[in-house]
Protein backbone atom coordinates (compact mmCIF):
# COMPACT_ATOMS: atom_id res chain seq x y z
CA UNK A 1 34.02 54.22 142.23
CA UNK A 2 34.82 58.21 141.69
CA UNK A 3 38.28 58.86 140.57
CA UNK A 4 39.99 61.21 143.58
CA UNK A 5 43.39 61.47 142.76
CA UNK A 6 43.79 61.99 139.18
CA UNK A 7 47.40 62.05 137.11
CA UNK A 8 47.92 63.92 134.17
CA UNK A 9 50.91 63.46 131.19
CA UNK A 10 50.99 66.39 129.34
CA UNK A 11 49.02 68.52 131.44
CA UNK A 12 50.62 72.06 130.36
CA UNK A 13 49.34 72.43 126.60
CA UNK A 14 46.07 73.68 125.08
CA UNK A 15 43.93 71.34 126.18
CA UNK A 16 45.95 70.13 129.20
CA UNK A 17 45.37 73.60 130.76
CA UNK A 18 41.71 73.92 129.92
CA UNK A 19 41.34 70.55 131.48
CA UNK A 20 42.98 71.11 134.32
CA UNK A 21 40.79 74.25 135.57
CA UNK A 22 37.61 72.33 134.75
CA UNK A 23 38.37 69.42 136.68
CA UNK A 24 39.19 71.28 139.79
CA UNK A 25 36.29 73.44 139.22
CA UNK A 26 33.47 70.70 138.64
CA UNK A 27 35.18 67.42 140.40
CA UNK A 28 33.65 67.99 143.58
CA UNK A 29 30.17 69.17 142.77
CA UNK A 30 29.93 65.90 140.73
CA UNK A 31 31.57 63.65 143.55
CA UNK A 32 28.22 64.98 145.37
CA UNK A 33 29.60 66.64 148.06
CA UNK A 34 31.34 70.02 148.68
CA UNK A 35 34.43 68.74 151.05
CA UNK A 36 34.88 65.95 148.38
CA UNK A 37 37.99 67.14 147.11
CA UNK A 38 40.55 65.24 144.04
CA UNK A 39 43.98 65.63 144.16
CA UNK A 40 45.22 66.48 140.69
CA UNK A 41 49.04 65.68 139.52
CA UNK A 42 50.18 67.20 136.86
CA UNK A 43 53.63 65.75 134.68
CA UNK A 44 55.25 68.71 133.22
CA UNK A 45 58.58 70.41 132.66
CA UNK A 46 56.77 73.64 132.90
CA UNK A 47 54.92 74.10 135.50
CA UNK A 48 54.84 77.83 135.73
CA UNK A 49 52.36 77.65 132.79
CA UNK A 50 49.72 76.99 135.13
CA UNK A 51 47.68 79.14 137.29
CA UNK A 52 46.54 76.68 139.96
CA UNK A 53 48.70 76.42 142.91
CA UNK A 54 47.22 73.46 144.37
CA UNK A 55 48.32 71.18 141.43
CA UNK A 56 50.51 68.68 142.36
CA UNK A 57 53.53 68.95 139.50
CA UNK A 58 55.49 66.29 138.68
CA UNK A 59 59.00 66.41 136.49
CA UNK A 60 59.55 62.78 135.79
CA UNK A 61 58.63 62.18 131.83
CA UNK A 62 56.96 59.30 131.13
CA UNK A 63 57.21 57.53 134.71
CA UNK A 64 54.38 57.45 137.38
CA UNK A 65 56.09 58.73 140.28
CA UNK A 66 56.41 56.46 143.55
CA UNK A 67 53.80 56.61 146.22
CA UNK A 68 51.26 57.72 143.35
CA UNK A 69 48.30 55.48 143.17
CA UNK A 70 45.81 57.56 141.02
CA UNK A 71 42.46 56.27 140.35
CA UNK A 72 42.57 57.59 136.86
CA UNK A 73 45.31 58.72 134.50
CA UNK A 74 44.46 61.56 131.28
CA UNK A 75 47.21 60.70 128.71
CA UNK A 76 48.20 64.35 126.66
CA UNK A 77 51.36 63.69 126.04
CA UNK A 78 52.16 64.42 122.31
CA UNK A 79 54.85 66.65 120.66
CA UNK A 80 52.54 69.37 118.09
CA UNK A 81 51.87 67.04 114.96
CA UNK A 82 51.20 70.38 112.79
CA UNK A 83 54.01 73.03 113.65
CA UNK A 84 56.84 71.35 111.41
CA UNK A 85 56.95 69.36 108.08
CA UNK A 86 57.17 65.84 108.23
CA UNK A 87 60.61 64.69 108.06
CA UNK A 88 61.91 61.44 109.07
CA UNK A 89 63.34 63.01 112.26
CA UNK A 90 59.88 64.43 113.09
CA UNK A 91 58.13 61.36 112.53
CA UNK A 92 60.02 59.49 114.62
CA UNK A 93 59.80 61.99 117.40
CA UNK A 94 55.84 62.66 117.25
CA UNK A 95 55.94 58.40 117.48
CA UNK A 96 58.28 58.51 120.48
CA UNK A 97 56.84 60.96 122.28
CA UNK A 98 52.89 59.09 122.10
CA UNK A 99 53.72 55.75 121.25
CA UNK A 100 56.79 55.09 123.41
CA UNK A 101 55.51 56.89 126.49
CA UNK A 102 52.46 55.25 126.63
CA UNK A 103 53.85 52.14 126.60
CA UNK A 104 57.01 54.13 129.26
CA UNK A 105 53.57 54.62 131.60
CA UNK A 106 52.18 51.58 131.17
CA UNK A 107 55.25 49.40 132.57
CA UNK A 108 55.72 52.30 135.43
CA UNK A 109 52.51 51.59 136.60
CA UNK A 110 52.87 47.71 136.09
CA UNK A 111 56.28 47.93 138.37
CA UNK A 112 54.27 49.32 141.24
CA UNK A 113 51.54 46.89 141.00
CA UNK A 114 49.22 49.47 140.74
CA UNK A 115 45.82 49.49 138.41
CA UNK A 116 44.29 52.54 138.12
CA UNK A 117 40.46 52.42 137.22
CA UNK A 118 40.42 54.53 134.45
CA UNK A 119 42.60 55.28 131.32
CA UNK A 120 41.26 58.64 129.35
CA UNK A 121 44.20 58.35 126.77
CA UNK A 122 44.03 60.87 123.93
CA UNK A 123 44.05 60.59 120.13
CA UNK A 124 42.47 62.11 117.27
CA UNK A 125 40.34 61.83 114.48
CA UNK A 126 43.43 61.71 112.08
CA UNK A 127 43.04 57.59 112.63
CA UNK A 128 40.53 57.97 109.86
CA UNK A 129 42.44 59.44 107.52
CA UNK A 130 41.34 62.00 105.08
CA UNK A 131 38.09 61.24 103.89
CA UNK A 132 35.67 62.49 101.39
CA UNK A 133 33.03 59.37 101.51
CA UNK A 134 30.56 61.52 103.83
CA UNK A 135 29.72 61.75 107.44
CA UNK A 136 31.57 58.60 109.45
CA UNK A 137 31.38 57.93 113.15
CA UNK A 138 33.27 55.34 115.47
CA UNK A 139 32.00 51.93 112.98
CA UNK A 140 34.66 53.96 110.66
CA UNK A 141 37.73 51.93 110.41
CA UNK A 142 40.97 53.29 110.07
CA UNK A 143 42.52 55.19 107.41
CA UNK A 144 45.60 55.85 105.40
CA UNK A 145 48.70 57.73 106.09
CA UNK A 146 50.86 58.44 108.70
CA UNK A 147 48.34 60.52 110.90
CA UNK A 148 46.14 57.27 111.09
CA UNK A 149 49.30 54.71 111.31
CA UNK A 150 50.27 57.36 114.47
CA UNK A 151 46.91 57.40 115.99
CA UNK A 152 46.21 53.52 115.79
CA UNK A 153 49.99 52.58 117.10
CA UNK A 154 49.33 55.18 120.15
CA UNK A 155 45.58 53.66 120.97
CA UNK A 156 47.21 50.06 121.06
CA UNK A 157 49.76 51.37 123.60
CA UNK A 158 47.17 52.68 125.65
CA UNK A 159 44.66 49.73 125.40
CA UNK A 160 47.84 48.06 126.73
CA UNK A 161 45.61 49.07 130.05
CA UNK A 162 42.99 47.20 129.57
CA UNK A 163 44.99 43.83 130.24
CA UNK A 164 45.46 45.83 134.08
CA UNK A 165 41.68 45.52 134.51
CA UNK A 166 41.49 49.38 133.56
CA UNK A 167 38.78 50.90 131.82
CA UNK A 168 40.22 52.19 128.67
CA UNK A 169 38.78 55.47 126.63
CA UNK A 170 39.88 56.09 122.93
CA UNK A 171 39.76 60.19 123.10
CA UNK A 172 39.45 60.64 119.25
CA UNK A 173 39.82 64.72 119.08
CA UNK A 174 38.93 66.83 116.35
CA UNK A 175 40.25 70.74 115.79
CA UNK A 176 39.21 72.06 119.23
CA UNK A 177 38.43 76.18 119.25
CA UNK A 178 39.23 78.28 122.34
CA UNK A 179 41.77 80.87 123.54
CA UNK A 180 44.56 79.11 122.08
CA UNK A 181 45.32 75.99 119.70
CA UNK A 182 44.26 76.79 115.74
CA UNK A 183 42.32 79.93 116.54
CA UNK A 184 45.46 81.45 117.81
CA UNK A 185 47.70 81.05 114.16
CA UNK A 186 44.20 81.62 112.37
CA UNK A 187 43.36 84.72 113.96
CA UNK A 188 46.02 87.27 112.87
CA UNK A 189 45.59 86.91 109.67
CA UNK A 190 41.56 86.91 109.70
CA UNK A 191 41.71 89.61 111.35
CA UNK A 192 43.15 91.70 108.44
CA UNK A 193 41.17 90.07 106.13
CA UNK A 194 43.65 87.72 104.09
CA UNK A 195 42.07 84.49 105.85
CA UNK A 196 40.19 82.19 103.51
CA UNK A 197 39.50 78.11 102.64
CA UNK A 198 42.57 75.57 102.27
CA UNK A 199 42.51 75.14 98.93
CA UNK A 200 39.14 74.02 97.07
CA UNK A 201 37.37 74.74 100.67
CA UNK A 202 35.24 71.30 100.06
CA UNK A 203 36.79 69.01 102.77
CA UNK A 204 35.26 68.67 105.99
CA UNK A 205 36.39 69.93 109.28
CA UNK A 206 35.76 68.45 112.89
CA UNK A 207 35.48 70.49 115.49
CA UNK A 208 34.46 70.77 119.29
CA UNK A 209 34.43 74.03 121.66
CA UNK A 210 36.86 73.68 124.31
CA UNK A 211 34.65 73.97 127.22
CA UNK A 212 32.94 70.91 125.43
CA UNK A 213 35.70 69.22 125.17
CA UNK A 214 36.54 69.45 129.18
CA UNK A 215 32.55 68.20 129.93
CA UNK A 216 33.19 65.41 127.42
CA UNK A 217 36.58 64.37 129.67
CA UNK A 218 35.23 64.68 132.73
CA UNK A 219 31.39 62.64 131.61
CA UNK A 220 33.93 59.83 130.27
CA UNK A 221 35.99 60.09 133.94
CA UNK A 222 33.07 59.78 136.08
CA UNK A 223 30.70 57.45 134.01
CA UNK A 224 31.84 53.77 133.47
CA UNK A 225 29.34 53.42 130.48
CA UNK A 226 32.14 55.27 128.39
CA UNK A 227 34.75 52.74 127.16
CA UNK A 228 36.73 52.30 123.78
CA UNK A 229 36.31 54.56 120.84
CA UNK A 230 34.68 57.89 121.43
CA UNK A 231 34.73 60.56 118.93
CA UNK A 232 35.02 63.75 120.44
CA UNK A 233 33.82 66.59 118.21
CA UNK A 234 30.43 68.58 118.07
CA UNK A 235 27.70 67.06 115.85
CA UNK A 236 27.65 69.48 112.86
CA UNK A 237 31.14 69.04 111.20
CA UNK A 238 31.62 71.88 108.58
CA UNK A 239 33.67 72.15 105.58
CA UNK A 240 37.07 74.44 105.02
CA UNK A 241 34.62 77.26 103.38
CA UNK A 242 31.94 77.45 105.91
CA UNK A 243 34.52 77.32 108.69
CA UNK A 244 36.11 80.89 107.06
CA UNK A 245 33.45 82.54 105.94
CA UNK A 246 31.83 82.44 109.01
CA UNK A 247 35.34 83.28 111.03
CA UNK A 248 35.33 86.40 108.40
CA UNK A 249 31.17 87.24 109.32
CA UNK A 250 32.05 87.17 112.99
CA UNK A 251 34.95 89.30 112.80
CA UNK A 252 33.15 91.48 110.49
CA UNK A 253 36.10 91.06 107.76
CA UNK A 254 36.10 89.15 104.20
CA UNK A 255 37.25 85.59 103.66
CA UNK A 256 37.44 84.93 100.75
CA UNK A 257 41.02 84.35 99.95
CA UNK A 258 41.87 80.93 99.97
CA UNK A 259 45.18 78.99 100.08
CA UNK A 260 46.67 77.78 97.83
CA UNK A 261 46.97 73.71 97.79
CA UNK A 262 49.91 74.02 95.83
CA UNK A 263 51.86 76.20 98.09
CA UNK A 264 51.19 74.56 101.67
CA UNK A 265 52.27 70.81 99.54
CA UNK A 266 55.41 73.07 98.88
CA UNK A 267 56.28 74.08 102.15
CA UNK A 268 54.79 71.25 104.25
CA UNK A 269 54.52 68.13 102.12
CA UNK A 270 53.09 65.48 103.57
CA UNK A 271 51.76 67.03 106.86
CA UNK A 272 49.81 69.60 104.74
CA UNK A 273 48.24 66.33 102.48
CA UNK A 274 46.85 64.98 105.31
CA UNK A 275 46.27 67.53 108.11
CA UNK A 276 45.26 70.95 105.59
CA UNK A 277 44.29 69.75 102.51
CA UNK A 278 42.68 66.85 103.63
CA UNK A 279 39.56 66.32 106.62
CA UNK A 280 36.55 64.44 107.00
CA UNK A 281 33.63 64.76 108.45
CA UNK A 282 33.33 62.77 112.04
CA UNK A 283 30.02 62.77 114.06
CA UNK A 284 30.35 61.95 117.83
CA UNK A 285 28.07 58.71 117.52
CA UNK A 286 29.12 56.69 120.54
CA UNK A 287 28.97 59.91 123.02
CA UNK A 288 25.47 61.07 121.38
CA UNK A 289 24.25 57.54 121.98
CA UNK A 290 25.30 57.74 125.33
CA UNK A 291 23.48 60.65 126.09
CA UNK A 292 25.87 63.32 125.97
CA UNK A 293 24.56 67.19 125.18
CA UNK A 294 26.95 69.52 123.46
CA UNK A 295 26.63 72.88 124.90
CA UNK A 296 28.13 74.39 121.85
CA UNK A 297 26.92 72.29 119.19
CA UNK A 298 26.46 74.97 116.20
CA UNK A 299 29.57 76.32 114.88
CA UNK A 300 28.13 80.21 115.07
CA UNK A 301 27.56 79.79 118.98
CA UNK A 302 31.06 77.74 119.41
CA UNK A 303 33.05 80.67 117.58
CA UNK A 304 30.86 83.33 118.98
CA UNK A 305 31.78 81.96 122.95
CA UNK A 306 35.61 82.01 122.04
CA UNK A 307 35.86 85.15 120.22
CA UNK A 308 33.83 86.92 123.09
C-alpha cells in the first residue's frame, strides 16, 4: 500500500527541508498518477523555515497529533551532535531529544490505536564507531563510544515499531553534502585557502549527495523490500585528505593545511575523538543489493552538483 499522508519529526533541519521538497515533488509521479496527491505534516517549532505552503505544520514535540493517522512516519528529530563539546549536560540532551522522543512517538501512536505502515527512523553511521579495519557494510556490528551507544539506544526505540506490525527502516547516514550541513562551516575557510585534512588525513569519510539522500528516503518509503539496517552513503567512501584536496581543486584554492589533532581534542574532547579525528569507511551494501543507483556516486560529480 502507498504511503499518502506522511508525518514528519524534525522536518525543519538540513535534511528535513531537502526531504520535504522532494517528497512533494516526486510522491505523486511515483503513486502513478498525477491527481494522486500525499498530505505531508510536518512537527516543527519553526515553521517559517519552510517554503512550501501546503505543508501541514504541527507544534506538538514528540506527540502525534489527534485525528492524524499517517501511513508512514520519517523520524529527524535530533539536537546537532557536532556543534558543542560533549559535556554531561549535552549528552544527556542529544539522548533525550532521539532516544526519549522516539519512544514519546511511539506510545502517542500506541494511545490512538493507530499503526502506521512504515517507520523511516533516522540514525547514522556513528553506530560503528571509528574504525580503521577497512571498508564495512551493514554485517558490521556496533562500535565503541558514545556516538555508537547513541545510535544503537535510538534504533531500539524506533524498532519499538516493529512490535505495531510496522515496517521498520534503520536510516544509517553518513556526512551528507548540499547547500547546507558540513559544507556550510567547511566552506569559508576553503574558500581562502586555510582548509586542509583533520589531522593525519588517513581516516575515512562517508558521504552521500543530498539529492541522493532524498531518492534513497523516498525508494525505502515506497518499496517494502527495504527493512532494518540500511546504510545510507554513496559507494566510494574517501579519506580526510582526498575529501580536501579535492574541495581545494574545485574551488581552485590549496588544501593543504591540515588540523591539528591536538587542538580540536583541546577544544572539543571527546566529540572531536570520535566525530573529527575518527571515521570509517561504510559502503551502502544492503541498498546496492537491493538495486538502488546513486546518481552521485563519485565524490568529484557529488561536490561539483553542490558547489554549482
Amino acid at each position: 500500500m502507498l504511503p499518502r499522508t506522511i508525518y514528519i519529526s524534525g522536518g525543519t533541519g538540513f535534511v528535513g527541508r531537502a526531504l520535504c521538497a522532494h517528497i512533494l515533488k516526486s510522491a505523486p509521479h511515483i503513486s502513478g498518477s498525477e491527481s494522486a496527491g500525499v498530505t505531508l505534516y510536518v512537527q516543527t517549532r519553526r515553521p517559517e523555515h519552510h517554503r512550501h505552503r501546503v505543508i501541514k505544520f504541527v507544534k506538538n514535540y514528540q506527540q502525534l497529533p489527534e485525528a492524524v493517522a499517517p501511513d508512514a512516519i520519517i523520524n529527524l528529530a535530533g539536537a546537532p551532535i557536532a556543534d558543542e563539546r560533549w559535556s554531561n549536560k549535552r549528552k544527556q540532551m542529544l539522548q533525550d531529544s532521539r532516544v526519549a522522543a522516539t519512544e514519546a512517538l511511539l506510545a502517542s501512536v500506541e494511545a490512538a490505536g493507530h499503526t502506521p505502515d512504515t517507520l523511516l527512523n533516522a540514525s547514522a553511521v556513528g553506530f560503528y564507531g571509528p574504525n580503521t579495519t577497512g571498508e564495512i557494510d551493514e554485517n558490521a556490528g556496533r562500535g565503541k563510544g558514545f556516538a555508537a551507544d547513541l545510535c544503537a539506544s535510538w534504533e531500539t526505540a524506533a524498532m519499538g515499531f516493529s512490535r505495531l506490525g510496522t515496517r521498520v527502516c534503520l536510516m544509517r547516514i553518513g556526512v551528507v553534502l548540499g547547500d547546507g550541513g558540513v559544507l556550510a562551516k567547511l566552506l569559508p575557510l576553503f574558500k581562502m585557502g586555510l582548509g586542509g585534512p583533520i589531522g593525519h588525513g588517513k581516516q575515512g569519510m562517508s558521504w552521500i549527495h543530498i539529492g541522493d539522500l532524498c531518492r534513497l528516503f523516498m525508494t525505502a518509503l515506497f518499496n517494502p523490500e527495504y527493512t532494518g539496517a540500511l546504510n545510507c552513503t554513496a559507494p566510494h567512501p574517501v579519506s580526510q585528505r582526498v575529501f580536501a584536496r579535492e574541495l581545494g581543486r574545485q574551488l581552485g584554492r590549496p588544501a593543504c593545511l591540515p588540523t591539528p589533532a591536538s587542538v580540536l581534542r583541546l577544544v572539543y574532547g571527546q566529540m572531536a575523538e570520535e566525530l573529527l579525528i575518527g571515521g570509517q569507511y561504510v559502503l551502502p551494501g544492503c541498498v546496492s543489493a537491493a538495486g538502488f543507483k546513486f546518481e552521485y556516486d563519485r565524490l568529484e560529480t557529488a561536490l561539483k552538483s553542490v558547489l554549482n
